[in-house]
N, C-alpha and C. Protein backbone atom coordinates (compact mmCIF):
# COMPACT_ATOMS: atom_id res chain seq x y z
N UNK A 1 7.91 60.78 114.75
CA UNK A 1 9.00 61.52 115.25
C UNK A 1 9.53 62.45 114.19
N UNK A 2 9.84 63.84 114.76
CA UNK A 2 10.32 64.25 114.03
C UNK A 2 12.18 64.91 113.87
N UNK A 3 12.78 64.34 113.12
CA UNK A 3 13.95 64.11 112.98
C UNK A 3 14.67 65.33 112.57
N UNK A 4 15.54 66.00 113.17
CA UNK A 4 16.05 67.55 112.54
C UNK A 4 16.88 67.02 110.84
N UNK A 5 16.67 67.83 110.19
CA UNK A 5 17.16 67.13 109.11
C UNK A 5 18.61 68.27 109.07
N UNK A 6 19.14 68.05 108.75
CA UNK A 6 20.74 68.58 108.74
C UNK A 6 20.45 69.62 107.44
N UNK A 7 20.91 70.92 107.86
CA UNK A 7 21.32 71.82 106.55
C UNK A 7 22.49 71.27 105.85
N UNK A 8 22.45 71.76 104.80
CA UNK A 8 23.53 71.34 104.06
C UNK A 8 24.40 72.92 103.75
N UNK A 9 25.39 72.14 104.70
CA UNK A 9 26.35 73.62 105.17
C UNK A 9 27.69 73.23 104.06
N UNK A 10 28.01 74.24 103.76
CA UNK A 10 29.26 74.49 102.89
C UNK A 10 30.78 74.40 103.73
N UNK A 11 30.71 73.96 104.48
CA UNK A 11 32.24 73.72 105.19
C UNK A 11 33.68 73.29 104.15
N UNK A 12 34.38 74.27 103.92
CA UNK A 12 35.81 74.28 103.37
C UNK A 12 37.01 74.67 103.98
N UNK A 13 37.76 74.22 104.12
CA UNK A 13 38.99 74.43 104.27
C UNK A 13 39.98 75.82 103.63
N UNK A 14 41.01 75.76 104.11
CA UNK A 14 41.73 76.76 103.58
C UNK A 14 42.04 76.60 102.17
N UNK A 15 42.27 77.26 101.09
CA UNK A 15 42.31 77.16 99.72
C UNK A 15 44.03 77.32 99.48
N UNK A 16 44.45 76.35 98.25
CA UNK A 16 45.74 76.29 98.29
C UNK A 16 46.30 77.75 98.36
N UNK A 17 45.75 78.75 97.82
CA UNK A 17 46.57 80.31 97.48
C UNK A 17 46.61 80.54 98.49
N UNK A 18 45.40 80.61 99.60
CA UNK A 18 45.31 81.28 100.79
C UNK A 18 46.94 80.66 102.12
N UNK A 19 47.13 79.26 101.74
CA UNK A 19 48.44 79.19 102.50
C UNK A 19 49.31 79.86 101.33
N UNK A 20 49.72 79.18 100.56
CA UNK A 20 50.98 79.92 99.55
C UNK A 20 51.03 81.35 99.86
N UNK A 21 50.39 82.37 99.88
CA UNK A 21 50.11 83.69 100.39
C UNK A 21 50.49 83.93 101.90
N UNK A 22 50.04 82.65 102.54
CA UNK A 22 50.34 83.19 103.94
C UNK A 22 52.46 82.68 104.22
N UNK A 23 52.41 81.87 103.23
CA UNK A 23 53.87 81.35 103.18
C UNK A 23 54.99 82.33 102.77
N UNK A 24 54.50 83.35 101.72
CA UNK A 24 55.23 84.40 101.04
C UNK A 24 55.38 85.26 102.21
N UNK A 25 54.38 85.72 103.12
CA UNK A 25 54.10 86.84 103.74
C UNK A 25 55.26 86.09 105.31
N UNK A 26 55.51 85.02 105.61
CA UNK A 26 56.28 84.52 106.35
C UNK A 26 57.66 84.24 106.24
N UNK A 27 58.19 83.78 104.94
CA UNK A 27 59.12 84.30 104.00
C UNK A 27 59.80 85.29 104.35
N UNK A 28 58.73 86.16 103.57
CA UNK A 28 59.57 87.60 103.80
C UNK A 28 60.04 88.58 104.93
N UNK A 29 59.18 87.74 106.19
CA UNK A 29 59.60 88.56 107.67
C UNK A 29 60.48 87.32 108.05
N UNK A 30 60.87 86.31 107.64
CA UNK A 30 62.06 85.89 108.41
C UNK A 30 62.96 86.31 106.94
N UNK A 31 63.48 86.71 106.07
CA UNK A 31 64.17 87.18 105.47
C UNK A 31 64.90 88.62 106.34
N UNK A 32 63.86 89.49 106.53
CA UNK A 32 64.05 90.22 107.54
C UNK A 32 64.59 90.53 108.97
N UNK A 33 64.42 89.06 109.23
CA UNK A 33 64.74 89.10 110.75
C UNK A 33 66.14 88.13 110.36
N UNK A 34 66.44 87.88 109.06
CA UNK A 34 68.07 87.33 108.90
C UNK A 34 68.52 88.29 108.84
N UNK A 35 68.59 90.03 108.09
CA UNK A 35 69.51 90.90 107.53
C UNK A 35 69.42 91.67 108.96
N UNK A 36 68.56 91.57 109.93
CA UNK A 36 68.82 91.80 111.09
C UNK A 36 69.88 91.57 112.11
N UNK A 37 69.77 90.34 111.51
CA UNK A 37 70.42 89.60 112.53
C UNK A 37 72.18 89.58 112.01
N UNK A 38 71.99 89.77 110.44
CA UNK A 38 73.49 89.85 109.10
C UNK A 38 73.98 90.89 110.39
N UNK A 39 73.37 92.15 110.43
CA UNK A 39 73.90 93.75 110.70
C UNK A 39 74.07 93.80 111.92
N UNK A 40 73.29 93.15 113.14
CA UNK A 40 74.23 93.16 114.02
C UNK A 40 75.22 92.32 114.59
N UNK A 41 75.54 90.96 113.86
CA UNK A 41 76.49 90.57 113.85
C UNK A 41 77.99 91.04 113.37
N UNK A 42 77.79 91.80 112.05
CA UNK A 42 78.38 92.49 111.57
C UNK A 42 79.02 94.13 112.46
N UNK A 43 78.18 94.66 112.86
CA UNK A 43 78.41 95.36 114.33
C UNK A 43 79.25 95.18 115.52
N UNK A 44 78.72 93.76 115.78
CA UNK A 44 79.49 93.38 116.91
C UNK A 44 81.31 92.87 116.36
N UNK A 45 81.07 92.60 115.29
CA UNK A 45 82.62 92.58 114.91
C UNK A 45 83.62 93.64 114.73
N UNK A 46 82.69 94.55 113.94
CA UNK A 46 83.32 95.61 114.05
C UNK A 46 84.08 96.24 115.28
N UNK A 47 82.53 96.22 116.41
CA UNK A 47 83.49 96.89 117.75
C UNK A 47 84.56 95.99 117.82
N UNK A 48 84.42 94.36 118.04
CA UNK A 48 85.85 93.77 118.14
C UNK A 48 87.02 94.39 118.14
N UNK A 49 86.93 94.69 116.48
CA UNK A 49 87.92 95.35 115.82
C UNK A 49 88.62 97.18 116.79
N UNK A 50 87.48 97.71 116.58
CA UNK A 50 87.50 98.89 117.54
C UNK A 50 88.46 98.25 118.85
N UNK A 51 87.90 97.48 119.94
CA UNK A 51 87.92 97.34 120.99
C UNK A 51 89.79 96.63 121.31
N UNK A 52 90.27 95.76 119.80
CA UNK A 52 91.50 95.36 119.93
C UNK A 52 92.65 96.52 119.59
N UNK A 53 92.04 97.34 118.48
CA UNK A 53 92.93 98.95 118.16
C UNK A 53 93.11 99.40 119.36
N UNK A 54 92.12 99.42 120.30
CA UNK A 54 92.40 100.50 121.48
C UNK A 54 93.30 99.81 122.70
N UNK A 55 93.22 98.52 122.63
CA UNK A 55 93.77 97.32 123.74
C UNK A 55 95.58 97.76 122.87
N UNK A 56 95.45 97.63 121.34
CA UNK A 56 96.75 97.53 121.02
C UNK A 56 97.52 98.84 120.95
N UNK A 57 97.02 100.07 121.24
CA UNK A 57 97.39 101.26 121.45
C UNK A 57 97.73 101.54 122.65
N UNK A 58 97.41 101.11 123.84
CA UNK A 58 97.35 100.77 124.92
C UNK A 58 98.92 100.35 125.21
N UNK A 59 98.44 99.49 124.83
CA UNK A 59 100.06 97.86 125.39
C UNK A 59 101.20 98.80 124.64
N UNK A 60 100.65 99.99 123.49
CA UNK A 60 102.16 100.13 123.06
C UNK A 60 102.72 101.40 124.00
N UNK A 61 101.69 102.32 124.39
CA UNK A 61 101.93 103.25 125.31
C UNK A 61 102.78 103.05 126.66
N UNK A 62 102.23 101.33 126.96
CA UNK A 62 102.76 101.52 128.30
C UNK A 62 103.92 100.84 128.07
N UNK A 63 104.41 100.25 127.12
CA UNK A 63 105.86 99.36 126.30
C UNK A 63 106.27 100.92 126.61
N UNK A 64 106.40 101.91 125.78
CA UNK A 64 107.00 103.10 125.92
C UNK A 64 107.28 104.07 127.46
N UNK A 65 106.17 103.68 127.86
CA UNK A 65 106.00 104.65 129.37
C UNK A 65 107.59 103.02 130.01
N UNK A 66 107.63 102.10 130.01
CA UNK A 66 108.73 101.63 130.58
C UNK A 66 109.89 101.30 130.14
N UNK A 67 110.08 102.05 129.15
CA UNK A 67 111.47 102.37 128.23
C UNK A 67 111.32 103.94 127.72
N UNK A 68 111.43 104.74 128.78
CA UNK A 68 111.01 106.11 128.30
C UNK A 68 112.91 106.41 127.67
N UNK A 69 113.76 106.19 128.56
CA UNK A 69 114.86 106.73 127.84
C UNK A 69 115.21 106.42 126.00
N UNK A 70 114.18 104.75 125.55
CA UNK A 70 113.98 104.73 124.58
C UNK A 70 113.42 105.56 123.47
N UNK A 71 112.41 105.66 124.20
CA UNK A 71 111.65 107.45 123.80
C UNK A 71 112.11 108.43 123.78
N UNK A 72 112.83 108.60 124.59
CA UNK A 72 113.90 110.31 124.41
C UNK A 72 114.86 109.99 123.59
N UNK A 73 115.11 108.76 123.10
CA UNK A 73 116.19 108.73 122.23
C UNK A 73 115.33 108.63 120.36
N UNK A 74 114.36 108.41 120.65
CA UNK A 74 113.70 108.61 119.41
C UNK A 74 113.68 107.07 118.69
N UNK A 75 114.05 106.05 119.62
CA UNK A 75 114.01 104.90 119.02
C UNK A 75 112.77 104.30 118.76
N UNK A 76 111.49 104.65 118.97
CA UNK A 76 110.15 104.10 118.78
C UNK A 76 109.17 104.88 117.31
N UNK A 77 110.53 106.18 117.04
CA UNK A 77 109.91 106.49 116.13
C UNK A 77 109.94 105.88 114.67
N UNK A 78 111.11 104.87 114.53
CA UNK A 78 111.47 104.28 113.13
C UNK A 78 110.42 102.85 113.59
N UNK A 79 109.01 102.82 113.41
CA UNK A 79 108.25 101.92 113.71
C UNK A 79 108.17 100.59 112.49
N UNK A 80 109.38 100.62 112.08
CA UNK A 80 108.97 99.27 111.05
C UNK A 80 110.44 98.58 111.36
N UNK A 81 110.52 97.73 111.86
CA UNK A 81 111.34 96.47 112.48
C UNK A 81 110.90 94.84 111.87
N UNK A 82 111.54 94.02 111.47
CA UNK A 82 111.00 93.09 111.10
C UNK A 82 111.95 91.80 111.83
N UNK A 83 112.11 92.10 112.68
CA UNK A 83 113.16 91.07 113.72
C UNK A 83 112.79 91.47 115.01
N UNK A 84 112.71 90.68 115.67
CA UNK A 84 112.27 90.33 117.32
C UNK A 84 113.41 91.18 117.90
N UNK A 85 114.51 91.55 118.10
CA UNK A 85 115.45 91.76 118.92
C UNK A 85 115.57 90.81 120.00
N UNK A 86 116.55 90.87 120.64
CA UNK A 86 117.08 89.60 121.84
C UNK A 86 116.24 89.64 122.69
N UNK A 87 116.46 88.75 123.57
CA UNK A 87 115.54 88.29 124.41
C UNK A 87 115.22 89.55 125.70
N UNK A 88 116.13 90.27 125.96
CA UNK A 88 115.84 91.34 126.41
C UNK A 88 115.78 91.32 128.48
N UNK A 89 116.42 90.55 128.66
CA UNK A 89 116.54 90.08 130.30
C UNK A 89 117.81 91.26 130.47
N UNK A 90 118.95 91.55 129.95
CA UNK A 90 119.55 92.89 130.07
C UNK A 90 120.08 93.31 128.72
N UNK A 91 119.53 94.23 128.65
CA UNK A 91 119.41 94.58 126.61
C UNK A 91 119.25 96.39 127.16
N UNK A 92 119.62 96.88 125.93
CA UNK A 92 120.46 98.19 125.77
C UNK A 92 118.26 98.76 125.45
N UNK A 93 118.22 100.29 125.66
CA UNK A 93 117.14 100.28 125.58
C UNK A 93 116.76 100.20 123.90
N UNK A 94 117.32 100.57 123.00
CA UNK A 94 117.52 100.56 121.63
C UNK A 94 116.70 98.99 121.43
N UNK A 95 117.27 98.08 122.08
CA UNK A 95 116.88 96.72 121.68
C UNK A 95 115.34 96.33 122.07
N UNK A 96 115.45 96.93 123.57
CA UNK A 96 113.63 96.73 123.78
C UNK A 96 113.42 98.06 123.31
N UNK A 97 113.17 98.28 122.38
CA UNK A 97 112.27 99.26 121.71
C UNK A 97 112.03 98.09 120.13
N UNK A 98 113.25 97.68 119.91
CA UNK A 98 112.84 96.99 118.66
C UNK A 98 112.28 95.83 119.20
N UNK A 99 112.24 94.82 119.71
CA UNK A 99 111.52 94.37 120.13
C UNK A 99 110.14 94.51 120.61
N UNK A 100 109.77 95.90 121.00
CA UNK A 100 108.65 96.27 121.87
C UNK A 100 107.69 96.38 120.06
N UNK A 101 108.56 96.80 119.28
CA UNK A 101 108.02 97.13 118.23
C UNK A 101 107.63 95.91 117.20
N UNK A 102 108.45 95.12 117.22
CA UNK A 102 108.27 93.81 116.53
C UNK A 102 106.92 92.89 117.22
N UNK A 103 106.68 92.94 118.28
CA UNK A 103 105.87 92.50 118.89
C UNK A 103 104.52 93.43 119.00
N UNK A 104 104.67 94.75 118.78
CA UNK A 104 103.51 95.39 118.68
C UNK A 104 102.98 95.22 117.09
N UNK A 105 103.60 94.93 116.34
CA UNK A 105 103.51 94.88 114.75
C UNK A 105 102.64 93.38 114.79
N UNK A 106 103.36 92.40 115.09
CA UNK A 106 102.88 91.24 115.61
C UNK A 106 101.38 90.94 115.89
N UNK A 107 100.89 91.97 116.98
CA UNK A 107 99.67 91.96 117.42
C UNK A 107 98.81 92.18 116.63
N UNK A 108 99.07 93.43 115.93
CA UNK A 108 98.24 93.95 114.89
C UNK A 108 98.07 93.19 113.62
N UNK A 109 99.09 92.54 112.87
CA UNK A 109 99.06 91.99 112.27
C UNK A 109 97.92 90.68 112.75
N UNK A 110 97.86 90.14 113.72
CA UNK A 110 97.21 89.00 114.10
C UNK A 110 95.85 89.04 114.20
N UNK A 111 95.47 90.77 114.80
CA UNK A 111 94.06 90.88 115.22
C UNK A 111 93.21 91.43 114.59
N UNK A 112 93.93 92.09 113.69
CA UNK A 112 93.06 93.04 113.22
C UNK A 112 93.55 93.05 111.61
N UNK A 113 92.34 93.17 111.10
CA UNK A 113 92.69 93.03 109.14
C UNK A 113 93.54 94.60 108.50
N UNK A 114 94.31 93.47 108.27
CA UNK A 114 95.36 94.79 107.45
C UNK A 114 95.82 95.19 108.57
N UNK A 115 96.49 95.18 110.07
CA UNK A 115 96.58 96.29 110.82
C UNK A 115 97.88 96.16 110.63
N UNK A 116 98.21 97.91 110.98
CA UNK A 116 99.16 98.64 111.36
C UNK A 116 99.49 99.70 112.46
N UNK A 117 99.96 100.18 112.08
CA UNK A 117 100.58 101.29 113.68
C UNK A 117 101.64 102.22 112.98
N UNK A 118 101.50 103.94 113.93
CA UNK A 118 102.76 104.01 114.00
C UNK A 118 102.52 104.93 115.31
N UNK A 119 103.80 104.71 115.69
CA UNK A 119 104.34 106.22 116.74
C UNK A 119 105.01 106.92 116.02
N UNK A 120 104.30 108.84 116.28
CA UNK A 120 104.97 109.51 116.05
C UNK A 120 104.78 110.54 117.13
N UNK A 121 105.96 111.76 117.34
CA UNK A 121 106.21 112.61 118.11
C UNK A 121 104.88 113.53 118.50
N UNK A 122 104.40 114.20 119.33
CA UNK A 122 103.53 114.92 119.30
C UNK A 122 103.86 116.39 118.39
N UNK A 123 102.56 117.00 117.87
CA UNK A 123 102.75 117.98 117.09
C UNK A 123 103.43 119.56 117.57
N UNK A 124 102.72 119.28 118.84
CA UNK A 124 103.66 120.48 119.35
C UNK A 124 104.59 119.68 120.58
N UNK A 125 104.93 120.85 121.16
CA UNK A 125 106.11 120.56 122.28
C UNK A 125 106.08 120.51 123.61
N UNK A 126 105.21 118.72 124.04
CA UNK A 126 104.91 118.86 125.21
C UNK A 126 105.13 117.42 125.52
N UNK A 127 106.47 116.82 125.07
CA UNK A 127 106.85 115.79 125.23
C UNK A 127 106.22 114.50 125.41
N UNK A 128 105.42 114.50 124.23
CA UNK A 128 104.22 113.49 123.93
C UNK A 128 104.42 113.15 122.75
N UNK A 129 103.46 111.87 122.51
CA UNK A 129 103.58 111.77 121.36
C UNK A 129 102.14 110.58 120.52
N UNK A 130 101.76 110.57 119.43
CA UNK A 130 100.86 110.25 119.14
C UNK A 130 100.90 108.75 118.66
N UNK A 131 100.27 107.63 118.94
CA UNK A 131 100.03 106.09 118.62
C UNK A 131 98.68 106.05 117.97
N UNK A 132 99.05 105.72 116.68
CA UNK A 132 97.88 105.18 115.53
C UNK A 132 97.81 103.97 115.07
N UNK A 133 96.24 103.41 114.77
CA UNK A 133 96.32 101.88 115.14
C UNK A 133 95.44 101.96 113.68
N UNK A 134 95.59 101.33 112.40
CA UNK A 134 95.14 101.54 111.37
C UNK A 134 94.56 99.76 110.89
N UNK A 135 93.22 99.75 110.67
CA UNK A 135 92.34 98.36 110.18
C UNK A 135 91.27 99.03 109.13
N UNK A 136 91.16 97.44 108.50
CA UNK A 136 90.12 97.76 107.31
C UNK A 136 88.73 97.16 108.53
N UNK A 137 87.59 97.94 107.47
CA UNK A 137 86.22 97.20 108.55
C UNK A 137 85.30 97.00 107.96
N UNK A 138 84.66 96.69 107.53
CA UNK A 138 83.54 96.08 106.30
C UNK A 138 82.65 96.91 107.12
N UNK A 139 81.90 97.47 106.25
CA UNK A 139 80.46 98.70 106.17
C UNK A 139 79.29 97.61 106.20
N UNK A 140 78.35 98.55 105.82
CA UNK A 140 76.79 97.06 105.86
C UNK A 140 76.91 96.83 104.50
N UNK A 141 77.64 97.40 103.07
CA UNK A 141 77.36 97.03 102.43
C UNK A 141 78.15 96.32 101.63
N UNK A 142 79.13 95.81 102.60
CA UNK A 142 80.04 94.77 102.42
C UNK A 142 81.43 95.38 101.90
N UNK A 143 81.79 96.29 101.33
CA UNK A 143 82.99 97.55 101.17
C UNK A 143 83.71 97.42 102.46
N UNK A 144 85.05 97.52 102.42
CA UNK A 144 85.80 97.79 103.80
C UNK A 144 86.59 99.18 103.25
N UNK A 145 86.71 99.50 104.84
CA UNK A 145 86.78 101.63 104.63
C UNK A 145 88.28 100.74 105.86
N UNK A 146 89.03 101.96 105.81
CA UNK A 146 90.13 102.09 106.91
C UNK A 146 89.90 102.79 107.99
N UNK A 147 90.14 102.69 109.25
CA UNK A 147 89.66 103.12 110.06
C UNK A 147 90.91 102.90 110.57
N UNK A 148 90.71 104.24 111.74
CA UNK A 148 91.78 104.44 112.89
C UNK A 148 91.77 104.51 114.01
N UNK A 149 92.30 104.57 115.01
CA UNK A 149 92.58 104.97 116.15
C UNK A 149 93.75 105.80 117.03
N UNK A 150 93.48 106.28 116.96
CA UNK A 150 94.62 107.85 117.87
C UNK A 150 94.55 107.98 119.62
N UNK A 151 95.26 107.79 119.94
CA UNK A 151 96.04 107.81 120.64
C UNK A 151 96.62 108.70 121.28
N UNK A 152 96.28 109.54 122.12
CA UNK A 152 97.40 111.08 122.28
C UNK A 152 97.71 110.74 123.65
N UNK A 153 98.95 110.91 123.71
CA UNK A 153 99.93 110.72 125.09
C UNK A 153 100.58 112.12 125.19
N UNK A 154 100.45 112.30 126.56
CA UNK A 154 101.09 113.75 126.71
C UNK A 154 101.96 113.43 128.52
N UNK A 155 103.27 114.09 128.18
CA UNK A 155 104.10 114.51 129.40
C UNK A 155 104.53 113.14 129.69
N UNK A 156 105.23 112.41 128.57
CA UNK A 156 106.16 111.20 129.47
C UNK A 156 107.02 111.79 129.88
């Protein structure tokens, strides 16, 4: 009989470099797919930020649109109040304005880093007037810049 005799085949495995190499090269695309993932997280906060400036520019417009005689009296323009004013169930409009203001300060302070505000009169003369909503916002490269939001109201 004749018996196949077996070659003598060189069968090896993967060589330690050849994983270590394939480990670096895996490494470095999930490194990648973290600073991906850093920047648009970082993004999506930002709009946050965006998206509460404009909610809090908002709430102060229409505080004003329902105390307009407050507004013609110019009481929303001294925007730094540091007391709630009364409770405001029948209150002089002077009072819900400081109030409207203490509570808009409030917000900002809560939501947004560093925030501030102010109302001021419109530039020309069309019985309007302008609401600015001021936050810091971290860039991609970790720096925070100030950023704003404006506001233009015209013809209360």
């Amino acid at each position: 009989m004749n018996y196949m005799k077996p070659k003598n085949i060189n069968i090896q495995g993967f060589s330690l470099i050849e994983v270590l190499v394939s480990l670096i090269i895996l490494s470095i695309g999930l490194l990648g797919l973290m600073s991906v993932l850093l920047l648009s997280i970082q993004g999506n906060n930002n709009s946050n930020l965006r998206t509460q400036a404009t909610i809090a520019a908002y709430d102060m417009s229409e505080r004003i649109r329902a105390n307009i005689p407050g507004f013609k009296a110019g009481k929303y323009n001294a925007i730094t109040t540091t007391t709630a004013g009364a409770d405001c169930t029948t209150c002089s409009t002077s009072d819900l304005a400081k109030k409207d203001i203490f509570e808009w300060h409030k917000y900002l302070a809560d939501n947004l880093p560093e925030g501030k505000g102010s109302v001021l009169p419109a530039t020309n003369a069309d019985d309007g007037l302008d609401i600015t909503v001021f936050w810091k916002e971290s860039d991609k490269s970790g720096s925070s810049k100030e950023k704003q939001f404006i506001l233009r109201v015209r013809n209360i």
